[in-house]
N, C-alpha and C. Protein backbone atom coordinates (compact mmCIF):
# COMPACT_ATOMS: atom_id res chain seq x y z
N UNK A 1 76.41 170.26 159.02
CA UNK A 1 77.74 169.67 158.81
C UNK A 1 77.91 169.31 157.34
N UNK A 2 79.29 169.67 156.85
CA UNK A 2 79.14 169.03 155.29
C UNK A 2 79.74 167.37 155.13
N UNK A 3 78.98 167.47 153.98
CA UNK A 3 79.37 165.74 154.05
C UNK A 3 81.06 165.45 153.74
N UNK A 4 82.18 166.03 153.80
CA UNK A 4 83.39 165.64 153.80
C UNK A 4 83.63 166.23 155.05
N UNK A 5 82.95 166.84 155.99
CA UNK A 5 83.07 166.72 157.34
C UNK A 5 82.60 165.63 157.87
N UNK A 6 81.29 164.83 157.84
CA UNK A 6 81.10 164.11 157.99
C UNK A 6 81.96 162.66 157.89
N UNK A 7 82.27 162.84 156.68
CA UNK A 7 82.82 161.24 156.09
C UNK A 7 84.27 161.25 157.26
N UNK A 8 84.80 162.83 157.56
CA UNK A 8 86.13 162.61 158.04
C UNK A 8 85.56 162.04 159.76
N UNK A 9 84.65 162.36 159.90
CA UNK A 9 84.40 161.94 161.33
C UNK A 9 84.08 161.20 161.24
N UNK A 10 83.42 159.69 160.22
CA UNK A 10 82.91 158.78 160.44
C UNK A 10 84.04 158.07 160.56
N UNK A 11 85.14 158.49 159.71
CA UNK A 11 86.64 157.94 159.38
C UNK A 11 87.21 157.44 160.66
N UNK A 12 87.17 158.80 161.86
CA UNK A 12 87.87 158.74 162.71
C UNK A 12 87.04 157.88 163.66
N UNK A 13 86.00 157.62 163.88
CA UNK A 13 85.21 156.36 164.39
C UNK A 13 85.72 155.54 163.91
N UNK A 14 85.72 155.12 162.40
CA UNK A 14 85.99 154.01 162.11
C UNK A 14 87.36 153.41 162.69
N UNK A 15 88.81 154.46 162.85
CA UNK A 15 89.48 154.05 162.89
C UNK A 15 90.06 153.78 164.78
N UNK A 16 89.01 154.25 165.33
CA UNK A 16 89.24 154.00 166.21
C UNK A 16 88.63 152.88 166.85
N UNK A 17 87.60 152.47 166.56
CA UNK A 17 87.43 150.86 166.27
C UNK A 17 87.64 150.03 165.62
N UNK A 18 88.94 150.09 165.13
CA UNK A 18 89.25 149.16 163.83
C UNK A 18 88.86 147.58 164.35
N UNK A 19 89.70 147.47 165.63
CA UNK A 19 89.54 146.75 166.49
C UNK A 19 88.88 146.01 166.47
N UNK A 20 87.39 146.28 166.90
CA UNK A 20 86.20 145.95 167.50
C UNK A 20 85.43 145.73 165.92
N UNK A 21 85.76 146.62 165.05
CA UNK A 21 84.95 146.41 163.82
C UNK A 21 85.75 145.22 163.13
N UNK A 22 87.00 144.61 163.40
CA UNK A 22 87.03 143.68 162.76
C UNK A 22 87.26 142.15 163.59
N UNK A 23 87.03 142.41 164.91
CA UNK A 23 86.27 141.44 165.46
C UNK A 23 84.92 141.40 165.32
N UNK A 24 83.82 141.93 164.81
CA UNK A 24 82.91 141.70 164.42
C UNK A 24 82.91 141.18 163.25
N UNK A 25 83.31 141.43 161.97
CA UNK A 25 83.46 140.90 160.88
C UNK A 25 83.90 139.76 160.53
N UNK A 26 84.95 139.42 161.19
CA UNK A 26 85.12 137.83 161.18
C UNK A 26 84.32 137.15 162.31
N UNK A 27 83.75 137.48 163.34
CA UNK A 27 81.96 136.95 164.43
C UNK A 27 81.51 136.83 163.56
N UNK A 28 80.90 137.51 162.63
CA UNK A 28 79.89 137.22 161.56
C UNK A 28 79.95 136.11 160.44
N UNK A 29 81.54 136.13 160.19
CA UNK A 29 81.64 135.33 159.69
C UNK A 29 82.00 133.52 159.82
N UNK A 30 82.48 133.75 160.88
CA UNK A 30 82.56 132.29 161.93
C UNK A 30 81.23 132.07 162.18
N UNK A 31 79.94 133.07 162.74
CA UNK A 31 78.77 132.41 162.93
C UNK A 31 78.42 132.04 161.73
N UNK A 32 78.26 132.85 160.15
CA UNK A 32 77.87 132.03 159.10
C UNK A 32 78.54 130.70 158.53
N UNK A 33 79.30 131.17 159.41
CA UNK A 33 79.86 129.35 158.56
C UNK A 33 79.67 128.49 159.95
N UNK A 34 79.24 128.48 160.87
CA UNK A 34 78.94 127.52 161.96
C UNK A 34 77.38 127.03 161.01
N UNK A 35 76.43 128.16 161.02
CA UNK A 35 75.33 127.80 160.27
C UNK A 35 75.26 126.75 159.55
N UNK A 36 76.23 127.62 157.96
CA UNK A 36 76.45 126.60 156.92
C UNK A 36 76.94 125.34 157.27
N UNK A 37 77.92 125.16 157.83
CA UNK A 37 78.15 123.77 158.13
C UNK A 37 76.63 122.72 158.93
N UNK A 38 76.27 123.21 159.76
CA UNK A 38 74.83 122.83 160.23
C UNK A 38 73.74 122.11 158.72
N UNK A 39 73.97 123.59 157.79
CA UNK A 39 73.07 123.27 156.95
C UNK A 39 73.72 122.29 155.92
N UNK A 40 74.88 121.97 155.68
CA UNK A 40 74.90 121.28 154.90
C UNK A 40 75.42 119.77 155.16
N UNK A 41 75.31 119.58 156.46
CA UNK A 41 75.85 118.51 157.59
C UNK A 41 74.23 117.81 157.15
N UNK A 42 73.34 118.58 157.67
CA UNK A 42 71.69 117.92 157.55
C UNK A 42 71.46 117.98 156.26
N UNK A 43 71.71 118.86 155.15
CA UNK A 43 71.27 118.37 153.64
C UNK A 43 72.13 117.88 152.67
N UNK A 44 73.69 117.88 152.88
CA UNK A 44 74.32 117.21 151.99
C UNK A 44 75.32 115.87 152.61
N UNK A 45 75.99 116.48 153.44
CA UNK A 45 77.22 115.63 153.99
C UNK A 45 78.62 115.11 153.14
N UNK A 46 79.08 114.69 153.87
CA UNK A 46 80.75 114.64 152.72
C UNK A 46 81.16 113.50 152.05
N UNK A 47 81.73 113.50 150.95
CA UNK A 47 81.13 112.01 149.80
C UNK A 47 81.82 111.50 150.70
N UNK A 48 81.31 110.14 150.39
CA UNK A 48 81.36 108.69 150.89
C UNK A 48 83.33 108.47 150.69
N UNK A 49 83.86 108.57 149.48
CA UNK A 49 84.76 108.32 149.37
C UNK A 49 85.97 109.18 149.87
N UNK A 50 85.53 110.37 150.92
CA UNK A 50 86.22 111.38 151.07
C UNK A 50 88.00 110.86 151.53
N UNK A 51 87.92 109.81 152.35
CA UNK A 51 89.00 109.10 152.77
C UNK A 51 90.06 109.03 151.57
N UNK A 52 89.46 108.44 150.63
CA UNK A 52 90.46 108.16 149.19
C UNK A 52 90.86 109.53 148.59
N UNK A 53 89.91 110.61 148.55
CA UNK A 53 90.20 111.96 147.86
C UNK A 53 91.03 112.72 148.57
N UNK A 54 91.19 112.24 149.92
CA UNK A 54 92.41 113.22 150.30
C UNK A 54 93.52 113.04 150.06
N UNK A 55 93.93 111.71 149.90
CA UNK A 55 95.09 111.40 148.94
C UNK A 55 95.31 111.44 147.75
N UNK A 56 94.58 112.54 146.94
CA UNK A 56 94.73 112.87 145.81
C UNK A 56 95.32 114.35 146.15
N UNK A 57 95.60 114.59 145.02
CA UNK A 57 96.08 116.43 144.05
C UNK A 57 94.63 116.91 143.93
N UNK A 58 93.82 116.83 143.16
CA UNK A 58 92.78 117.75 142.64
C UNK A 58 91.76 117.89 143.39
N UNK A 59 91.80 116.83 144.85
CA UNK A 59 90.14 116.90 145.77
C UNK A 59 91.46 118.44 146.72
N UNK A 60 92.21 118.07 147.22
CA UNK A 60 92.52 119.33 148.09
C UNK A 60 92.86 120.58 147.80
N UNK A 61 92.74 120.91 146.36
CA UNK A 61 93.41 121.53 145.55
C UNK A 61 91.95 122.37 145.35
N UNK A 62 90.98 122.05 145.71
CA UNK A 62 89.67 122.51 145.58
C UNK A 62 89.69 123.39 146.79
N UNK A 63 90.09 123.42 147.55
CA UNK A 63 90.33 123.51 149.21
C UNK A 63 91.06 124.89 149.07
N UNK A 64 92.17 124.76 148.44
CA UNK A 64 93.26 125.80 148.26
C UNK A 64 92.60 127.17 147.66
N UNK A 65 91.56 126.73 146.31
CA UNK A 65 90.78 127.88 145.43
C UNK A 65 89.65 128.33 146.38
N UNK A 66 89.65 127.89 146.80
CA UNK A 66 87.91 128.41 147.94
C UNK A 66 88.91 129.03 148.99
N UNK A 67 89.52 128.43 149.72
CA UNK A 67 89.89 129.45 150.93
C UNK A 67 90.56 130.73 150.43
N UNK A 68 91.63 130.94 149.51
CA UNK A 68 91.94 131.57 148.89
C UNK A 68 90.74 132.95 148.58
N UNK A 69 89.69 132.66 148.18
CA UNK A 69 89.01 133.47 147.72
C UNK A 69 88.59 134.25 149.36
N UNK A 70 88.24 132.97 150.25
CA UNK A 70 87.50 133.76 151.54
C UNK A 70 88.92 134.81 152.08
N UNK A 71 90.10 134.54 152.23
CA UNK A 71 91.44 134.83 152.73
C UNK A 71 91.94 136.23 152.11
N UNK A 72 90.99 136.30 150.74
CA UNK A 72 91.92 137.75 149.93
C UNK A 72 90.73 138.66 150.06
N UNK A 73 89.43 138.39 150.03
CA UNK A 73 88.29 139.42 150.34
C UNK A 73 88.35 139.76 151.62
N UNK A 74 88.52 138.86 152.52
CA UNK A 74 87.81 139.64 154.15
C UNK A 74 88.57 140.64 154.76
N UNK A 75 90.19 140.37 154.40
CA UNK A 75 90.94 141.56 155.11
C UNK A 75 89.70 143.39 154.31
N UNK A 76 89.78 142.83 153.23
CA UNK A 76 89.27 143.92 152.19
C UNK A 76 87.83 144.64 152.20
N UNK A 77 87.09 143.12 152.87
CA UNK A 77 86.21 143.71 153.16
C UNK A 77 85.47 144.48 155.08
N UNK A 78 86.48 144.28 155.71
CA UNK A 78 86.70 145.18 156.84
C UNK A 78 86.83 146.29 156.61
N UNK A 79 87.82 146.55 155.38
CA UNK A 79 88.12 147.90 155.43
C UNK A 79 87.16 148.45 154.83
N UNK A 80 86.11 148.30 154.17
CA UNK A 80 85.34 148.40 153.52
C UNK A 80 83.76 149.25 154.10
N UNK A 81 84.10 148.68 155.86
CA UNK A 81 83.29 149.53 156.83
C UNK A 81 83.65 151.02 157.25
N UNK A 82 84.87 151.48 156.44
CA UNK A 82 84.90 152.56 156.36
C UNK A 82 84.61 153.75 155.41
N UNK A 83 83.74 154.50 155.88
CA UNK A 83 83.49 155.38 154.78
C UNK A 83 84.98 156.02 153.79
N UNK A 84 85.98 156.11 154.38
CA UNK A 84 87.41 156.26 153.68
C UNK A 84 88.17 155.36 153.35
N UNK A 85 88.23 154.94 152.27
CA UNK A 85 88.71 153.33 152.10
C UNK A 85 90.11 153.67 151.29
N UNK A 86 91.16 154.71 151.33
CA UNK A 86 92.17 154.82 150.92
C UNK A 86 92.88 153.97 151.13
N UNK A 87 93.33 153.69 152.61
CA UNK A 87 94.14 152.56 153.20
C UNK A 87 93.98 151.13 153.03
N UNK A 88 92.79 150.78 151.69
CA UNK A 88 92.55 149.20 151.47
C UNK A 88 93.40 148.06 150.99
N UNK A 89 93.60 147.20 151.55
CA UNK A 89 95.08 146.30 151.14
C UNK A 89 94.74 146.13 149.87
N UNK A 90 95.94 145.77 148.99
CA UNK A 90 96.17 145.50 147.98
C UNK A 90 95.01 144.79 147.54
N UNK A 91 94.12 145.29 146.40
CA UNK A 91 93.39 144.24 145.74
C UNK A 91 93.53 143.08 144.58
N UNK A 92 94.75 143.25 144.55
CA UNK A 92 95.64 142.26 143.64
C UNK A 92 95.39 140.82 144.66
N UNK A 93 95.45 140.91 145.57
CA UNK A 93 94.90 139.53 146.34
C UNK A 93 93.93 138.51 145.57
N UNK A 94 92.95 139.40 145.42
CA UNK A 94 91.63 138.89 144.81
C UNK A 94 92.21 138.18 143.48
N UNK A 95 93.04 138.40 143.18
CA UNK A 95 93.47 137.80 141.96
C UNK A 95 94.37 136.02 141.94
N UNK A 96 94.09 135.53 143.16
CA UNK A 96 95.11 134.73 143.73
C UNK A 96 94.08 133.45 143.51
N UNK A 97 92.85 133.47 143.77
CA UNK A 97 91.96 132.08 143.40
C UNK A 97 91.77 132.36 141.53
N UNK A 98 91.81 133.03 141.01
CA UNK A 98 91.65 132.76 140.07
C UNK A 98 92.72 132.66 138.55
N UNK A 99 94.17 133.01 139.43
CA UNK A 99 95.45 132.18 138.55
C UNK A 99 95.62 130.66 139.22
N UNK A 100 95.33 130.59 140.26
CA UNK A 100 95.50 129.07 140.81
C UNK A 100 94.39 128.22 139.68
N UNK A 101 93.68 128.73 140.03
CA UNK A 101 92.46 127.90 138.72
C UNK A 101 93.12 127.80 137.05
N UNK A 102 93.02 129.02 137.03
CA UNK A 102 93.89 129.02 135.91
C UNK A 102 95.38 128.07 135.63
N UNK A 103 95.98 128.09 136.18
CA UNK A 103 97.43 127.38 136.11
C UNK A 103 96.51 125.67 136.14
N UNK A 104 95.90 125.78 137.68
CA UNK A 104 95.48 124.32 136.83
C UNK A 104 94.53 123.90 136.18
N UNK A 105 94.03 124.83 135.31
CA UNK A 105 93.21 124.42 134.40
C UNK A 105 94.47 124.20 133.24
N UNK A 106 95.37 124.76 132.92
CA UNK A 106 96.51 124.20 131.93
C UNK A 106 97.05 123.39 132.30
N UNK A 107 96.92 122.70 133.58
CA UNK A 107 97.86 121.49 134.10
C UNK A 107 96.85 120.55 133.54
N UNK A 108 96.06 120.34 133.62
CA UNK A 108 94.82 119.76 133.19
C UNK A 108 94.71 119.05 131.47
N UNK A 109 94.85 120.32 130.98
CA UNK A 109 94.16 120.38 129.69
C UNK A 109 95.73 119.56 128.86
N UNK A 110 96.57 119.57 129.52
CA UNK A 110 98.39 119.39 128.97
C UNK A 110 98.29 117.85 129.57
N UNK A 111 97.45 117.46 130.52
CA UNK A 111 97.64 116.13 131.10
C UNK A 111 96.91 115.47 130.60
N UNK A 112 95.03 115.72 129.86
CA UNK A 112 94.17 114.80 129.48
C UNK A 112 93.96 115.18 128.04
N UNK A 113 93.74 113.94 127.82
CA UNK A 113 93.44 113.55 125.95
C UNK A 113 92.24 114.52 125.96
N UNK A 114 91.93 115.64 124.53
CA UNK A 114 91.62 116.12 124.48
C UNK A 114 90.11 115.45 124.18
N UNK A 115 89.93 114.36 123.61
CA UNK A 115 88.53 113.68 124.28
C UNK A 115 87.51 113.58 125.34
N UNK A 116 88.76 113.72 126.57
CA UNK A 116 88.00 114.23 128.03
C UNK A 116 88.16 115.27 128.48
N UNK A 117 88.23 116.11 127.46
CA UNK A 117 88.42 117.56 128.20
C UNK A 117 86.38 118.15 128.43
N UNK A 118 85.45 117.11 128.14
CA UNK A 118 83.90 118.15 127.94
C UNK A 118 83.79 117.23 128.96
N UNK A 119 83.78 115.80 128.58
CA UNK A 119 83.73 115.22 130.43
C UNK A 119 83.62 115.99 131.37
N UNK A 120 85.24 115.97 131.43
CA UNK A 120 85.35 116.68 133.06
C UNK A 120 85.39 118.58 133.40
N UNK A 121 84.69 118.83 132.10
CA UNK A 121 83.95 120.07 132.18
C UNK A 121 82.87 120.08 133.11
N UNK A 122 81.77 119.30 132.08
CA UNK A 122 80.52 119.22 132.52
C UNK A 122 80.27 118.31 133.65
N UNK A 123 81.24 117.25 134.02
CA UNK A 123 81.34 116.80 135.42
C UNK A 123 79.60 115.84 135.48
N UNK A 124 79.51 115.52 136.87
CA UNK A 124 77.73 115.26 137.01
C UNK A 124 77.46 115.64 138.55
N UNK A 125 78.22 116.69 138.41
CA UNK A 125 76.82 117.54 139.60
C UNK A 125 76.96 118.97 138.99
N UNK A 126 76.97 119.52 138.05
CA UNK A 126 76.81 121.16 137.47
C UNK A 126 75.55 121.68 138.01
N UNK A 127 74.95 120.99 137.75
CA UNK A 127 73.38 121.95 138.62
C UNK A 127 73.24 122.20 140.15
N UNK A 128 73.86 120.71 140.49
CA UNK A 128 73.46 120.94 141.78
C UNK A 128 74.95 121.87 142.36
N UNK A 129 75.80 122.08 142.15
CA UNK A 129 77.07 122.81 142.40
C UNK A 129 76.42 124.40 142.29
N UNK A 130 75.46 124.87 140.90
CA UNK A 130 75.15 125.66 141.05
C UNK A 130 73.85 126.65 142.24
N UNK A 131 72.98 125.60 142.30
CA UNK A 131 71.88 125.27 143.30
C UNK A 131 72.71 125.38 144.81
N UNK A 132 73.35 124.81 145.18
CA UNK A 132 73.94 124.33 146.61
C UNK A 132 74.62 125.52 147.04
N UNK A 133 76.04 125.89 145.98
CA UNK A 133 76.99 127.67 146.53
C UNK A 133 75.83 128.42 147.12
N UNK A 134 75.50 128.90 146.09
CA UNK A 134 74.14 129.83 146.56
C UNK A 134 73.40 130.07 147.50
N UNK A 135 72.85 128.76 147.82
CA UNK A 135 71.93 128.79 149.07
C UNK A 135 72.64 128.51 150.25
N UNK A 136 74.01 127.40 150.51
CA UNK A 136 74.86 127.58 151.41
C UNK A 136 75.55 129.00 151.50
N UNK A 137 75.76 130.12 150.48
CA UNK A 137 76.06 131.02 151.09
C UNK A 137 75.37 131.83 151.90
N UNK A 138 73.96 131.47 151.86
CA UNK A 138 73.20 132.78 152.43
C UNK A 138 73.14 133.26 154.06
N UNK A 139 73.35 131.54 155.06
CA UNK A 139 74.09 132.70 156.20
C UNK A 139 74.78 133.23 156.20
N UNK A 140 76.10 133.33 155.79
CA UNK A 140 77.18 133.95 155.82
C UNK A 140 76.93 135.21 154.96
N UNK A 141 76.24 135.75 153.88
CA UNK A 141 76.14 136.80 153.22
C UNK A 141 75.11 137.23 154.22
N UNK A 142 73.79 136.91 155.07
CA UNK A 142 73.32 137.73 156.10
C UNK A 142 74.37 138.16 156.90
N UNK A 143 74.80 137.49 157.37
CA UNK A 143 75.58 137.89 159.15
C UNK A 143 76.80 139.03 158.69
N UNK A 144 77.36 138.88 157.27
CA UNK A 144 78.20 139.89 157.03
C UNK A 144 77.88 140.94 157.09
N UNK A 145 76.74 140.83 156.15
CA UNK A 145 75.73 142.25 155.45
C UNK A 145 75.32 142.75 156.70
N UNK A 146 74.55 142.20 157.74
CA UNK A 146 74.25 143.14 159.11
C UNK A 146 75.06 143.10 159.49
N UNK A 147 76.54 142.97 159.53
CA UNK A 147 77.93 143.31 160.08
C UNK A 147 78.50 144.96 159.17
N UNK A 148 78.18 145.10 158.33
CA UNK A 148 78.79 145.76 156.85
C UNK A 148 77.28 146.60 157.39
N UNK A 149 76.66 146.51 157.92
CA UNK A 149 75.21 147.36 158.11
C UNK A 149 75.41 148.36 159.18
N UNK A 150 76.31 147.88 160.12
CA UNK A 150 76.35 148.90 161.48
C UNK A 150 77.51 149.77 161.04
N UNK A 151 78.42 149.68 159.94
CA UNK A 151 79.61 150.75 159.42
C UNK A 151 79.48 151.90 158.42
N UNK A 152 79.83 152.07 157.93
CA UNK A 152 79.23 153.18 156.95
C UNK A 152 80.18 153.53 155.34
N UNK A 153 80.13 151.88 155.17
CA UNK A 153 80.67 152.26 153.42
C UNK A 153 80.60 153.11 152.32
N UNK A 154 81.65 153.70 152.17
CA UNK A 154 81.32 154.68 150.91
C UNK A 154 81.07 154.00 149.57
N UNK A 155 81.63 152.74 149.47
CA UNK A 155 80.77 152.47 148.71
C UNK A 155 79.69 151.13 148.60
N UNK A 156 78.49 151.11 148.66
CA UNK A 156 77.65 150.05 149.09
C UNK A 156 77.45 149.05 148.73
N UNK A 157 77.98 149.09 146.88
CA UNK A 157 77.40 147.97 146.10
C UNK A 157 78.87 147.50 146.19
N UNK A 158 79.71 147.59 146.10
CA UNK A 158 81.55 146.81 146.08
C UNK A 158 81.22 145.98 147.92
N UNK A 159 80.88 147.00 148.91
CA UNK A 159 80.62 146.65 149.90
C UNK A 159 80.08 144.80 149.96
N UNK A 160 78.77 145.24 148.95
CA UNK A 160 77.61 144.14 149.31
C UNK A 160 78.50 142.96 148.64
N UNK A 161 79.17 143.29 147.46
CA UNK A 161 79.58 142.26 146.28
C UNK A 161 80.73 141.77 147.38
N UNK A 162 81.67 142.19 148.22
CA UNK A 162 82.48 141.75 148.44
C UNK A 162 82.06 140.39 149.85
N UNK A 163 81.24 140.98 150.38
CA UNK A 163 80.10 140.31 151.62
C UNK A 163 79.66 138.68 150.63
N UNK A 164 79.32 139.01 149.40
CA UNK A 164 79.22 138.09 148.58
C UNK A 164 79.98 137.54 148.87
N UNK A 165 80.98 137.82 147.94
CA UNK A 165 82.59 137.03 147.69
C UNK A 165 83.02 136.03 148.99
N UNK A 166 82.94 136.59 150.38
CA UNK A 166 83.17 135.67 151.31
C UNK A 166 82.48 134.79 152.02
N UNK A 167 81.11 135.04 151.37
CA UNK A 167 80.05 134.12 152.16
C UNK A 167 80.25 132.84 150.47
N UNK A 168 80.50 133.42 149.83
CA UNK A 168 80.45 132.13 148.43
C UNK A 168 82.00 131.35 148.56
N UNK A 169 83.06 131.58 149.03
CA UNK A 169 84.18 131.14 149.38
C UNK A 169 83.76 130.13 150.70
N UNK A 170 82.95 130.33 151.28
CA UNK A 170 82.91 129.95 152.41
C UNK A 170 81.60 128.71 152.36
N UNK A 171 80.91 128.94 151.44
CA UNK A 171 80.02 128.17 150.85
C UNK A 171 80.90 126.65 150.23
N UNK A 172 81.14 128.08 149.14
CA UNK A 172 81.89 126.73 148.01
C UNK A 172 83.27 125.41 149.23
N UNK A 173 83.54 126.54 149.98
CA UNK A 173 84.49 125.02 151.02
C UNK A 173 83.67 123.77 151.41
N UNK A 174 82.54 124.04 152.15
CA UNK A 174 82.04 123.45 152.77
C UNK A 174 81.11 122.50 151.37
N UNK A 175 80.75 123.18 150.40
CA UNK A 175 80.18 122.16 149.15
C UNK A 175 81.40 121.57 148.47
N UNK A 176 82.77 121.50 148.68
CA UNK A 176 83.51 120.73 147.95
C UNK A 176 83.96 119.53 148.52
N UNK A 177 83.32 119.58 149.76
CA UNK A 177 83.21 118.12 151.03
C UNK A 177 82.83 117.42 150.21
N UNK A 178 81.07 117.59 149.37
CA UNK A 178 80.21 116.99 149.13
C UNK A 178 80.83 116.84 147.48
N UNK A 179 81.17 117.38 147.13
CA UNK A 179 81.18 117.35 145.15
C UNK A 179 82.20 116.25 144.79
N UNK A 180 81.71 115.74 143.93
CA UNK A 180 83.07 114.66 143.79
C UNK A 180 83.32 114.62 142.31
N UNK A 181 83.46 116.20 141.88
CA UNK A 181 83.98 116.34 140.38
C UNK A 181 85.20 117.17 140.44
N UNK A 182 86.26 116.98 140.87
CA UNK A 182 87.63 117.03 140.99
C UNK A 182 88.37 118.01 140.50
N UNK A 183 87.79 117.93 138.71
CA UNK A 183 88.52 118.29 137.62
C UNK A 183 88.76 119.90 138.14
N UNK A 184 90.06 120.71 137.86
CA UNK A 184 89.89 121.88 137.91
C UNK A 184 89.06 122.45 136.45
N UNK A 185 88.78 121.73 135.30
CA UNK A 185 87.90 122.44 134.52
C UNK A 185 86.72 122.80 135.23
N UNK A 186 85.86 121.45 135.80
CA UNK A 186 84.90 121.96 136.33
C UNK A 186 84.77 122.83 137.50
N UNK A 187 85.59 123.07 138.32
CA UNK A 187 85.73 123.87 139.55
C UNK A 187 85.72 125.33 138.56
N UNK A 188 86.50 125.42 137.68
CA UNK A 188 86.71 126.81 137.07
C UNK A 188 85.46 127.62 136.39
N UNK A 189 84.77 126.32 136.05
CA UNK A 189 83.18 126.77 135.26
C UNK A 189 82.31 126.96 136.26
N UNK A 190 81.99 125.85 136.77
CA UNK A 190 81.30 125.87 137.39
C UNK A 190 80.99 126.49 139.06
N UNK A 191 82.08 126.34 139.73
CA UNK A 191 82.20 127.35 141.31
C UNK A 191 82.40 128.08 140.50
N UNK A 192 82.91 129.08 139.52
CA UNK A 192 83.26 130.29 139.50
C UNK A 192 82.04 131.10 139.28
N UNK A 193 81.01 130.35 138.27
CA UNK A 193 79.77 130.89 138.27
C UNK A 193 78.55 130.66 139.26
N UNK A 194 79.32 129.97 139.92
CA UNK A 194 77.70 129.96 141.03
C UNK A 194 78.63 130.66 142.24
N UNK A 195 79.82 131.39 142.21
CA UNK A 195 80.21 132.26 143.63
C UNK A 195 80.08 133.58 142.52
N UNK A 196 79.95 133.52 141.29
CA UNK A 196 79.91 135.37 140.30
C UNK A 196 78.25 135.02 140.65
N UNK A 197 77.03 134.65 140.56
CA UNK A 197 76.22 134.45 140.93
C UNK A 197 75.38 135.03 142.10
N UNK A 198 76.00 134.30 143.62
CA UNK A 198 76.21 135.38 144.77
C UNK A 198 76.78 136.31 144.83
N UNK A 199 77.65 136.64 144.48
CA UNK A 199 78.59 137.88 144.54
C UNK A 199 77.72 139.18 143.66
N UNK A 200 77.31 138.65 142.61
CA UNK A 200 76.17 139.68 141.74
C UNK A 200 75.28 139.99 142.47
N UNK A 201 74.29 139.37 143.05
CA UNK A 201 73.15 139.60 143.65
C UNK A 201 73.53 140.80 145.26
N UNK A 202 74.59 139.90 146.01
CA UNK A 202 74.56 140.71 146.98
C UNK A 202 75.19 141.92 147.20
N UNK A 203 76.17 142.08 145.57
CA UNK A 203 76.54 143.72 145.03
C UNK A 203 75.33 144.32 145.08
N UNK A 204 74.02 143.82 144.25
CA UNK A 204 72.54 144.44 144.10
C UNK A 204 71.72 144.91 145.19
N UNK A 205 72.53 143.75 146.53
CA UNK A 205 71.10 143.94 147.98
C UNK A 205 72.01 145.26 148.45
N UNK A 206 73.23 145.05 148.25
CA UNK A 206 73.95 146.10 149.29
C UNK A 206 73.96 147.57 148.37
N UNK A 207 74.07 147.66 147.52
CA UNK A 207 73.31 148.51 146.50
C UNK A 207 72.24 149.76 147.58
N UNK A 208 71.37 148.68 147.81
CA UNK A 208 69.92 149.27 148.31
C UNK A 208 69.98 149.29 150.14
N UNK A 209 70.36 148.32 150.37
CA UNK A 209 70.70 148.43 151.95
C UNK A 209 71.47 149.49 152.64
N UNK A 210 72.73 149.14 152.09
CA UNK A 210 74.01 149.75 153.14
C UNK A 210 74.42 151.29 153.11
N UNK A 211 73.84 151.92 151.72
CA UNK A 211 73.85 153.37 151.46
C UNK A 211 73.35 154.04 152.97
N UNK A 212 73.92 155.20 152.72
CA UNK A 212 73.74 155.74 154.49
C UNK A 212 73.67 157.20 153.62
């Protein structure tokens, strides 16, 4: 069989389980975040002051950039279980957590004396913000990846990176319970590099895994 015979028949599997393949994909991803929440219920829990931060702008506003990110990858990365990925929604999506950041990182920088603009950069949890995404993403980047494992992506490493992208969205929600550095500077530095972080690595695993 040649392989554009192939790919067209994997196509037509694929599309005849769209169904079923993307009730699995979001299973996978509801079980990784049942996990994560588990894991970070027993190792972090949600600041003390969470009551007062919801009546703020910048604690829910953290909320908005993280789901955002899980909300514009997963349609994308369903489709992604197909070896023919012509029909992939708009990837301009993906672009939606990171003008929100943006816009309020200028709401920000236009509102505070430029004295506290390294403050509430550097915040005081940067390490552990970076430490925590990461390792809270890793159920959710398993359960995808052996979800993204039973399909047959044409391409493996966008595949793996995108498996990233929603297990670090899904991370970073559940660590912004716990973070109590507000600022969108620091959300912009700091989540952005510890979800480019996961998202790098599991472009790299799916790289080597998911190729068929």
């Amino acid at each position: 069989m040649k392989t554009t015979d192939l790919i067209a028949a994997l196509s037509v599997d694929a599309s005849a389980g769209s169904d079923s393949l993307r009730r699995r994909f979001y299973g996978s991803a509801v079980a990784g975040a049942v996990v994560t929440a588990g894991v970070f219920l027993v190792s972090m829990g949600w600041r003390p002051d969470i009551g007062t931060a919801i009546g703020t702008i910048r604690f829910p506003f953290k909320f908005v950039v993280t789901l955002a990110i899980v909300l514009s990858a997963a349609p994308l990365l369903v489709r992604m279980a197909s070896p023919v990925d012509g029909n992939l929604p708009p990837r301009r999506a993906l672009g939606a957590a990171p003008l929100l950041i943006l816009l309020a990182v200028v709401l920000e920088l236009l509102s505070l004396p430029a004295n506290r603009w390294w403050d509430s950069l550097v915040g005081s949890n940067a390490f552990l913000c970076l430490a925590a995404i990461p390792l809270l993403s890793v159920p959710s980047a398993v359960a995808l990846m052996l979800a993204m494992k039973r399909g047959a992506p044409a391409r493996p490493r966008l595949a793996g990176a995108l498996c990233g992208l929603v297990a670090a969205g899904i991370a970073a929600t559940f660590y912004a319970l716990h973070c109590d550095d507000d600022s969108p500077l620091f959300v912009a530095v700091w989540y952005t590099l510890a979800v480019a972080i996961v998202t790098s690595v599991s472009a790299a695993i799916g790289d080597r895994i998911l190729r068929w």
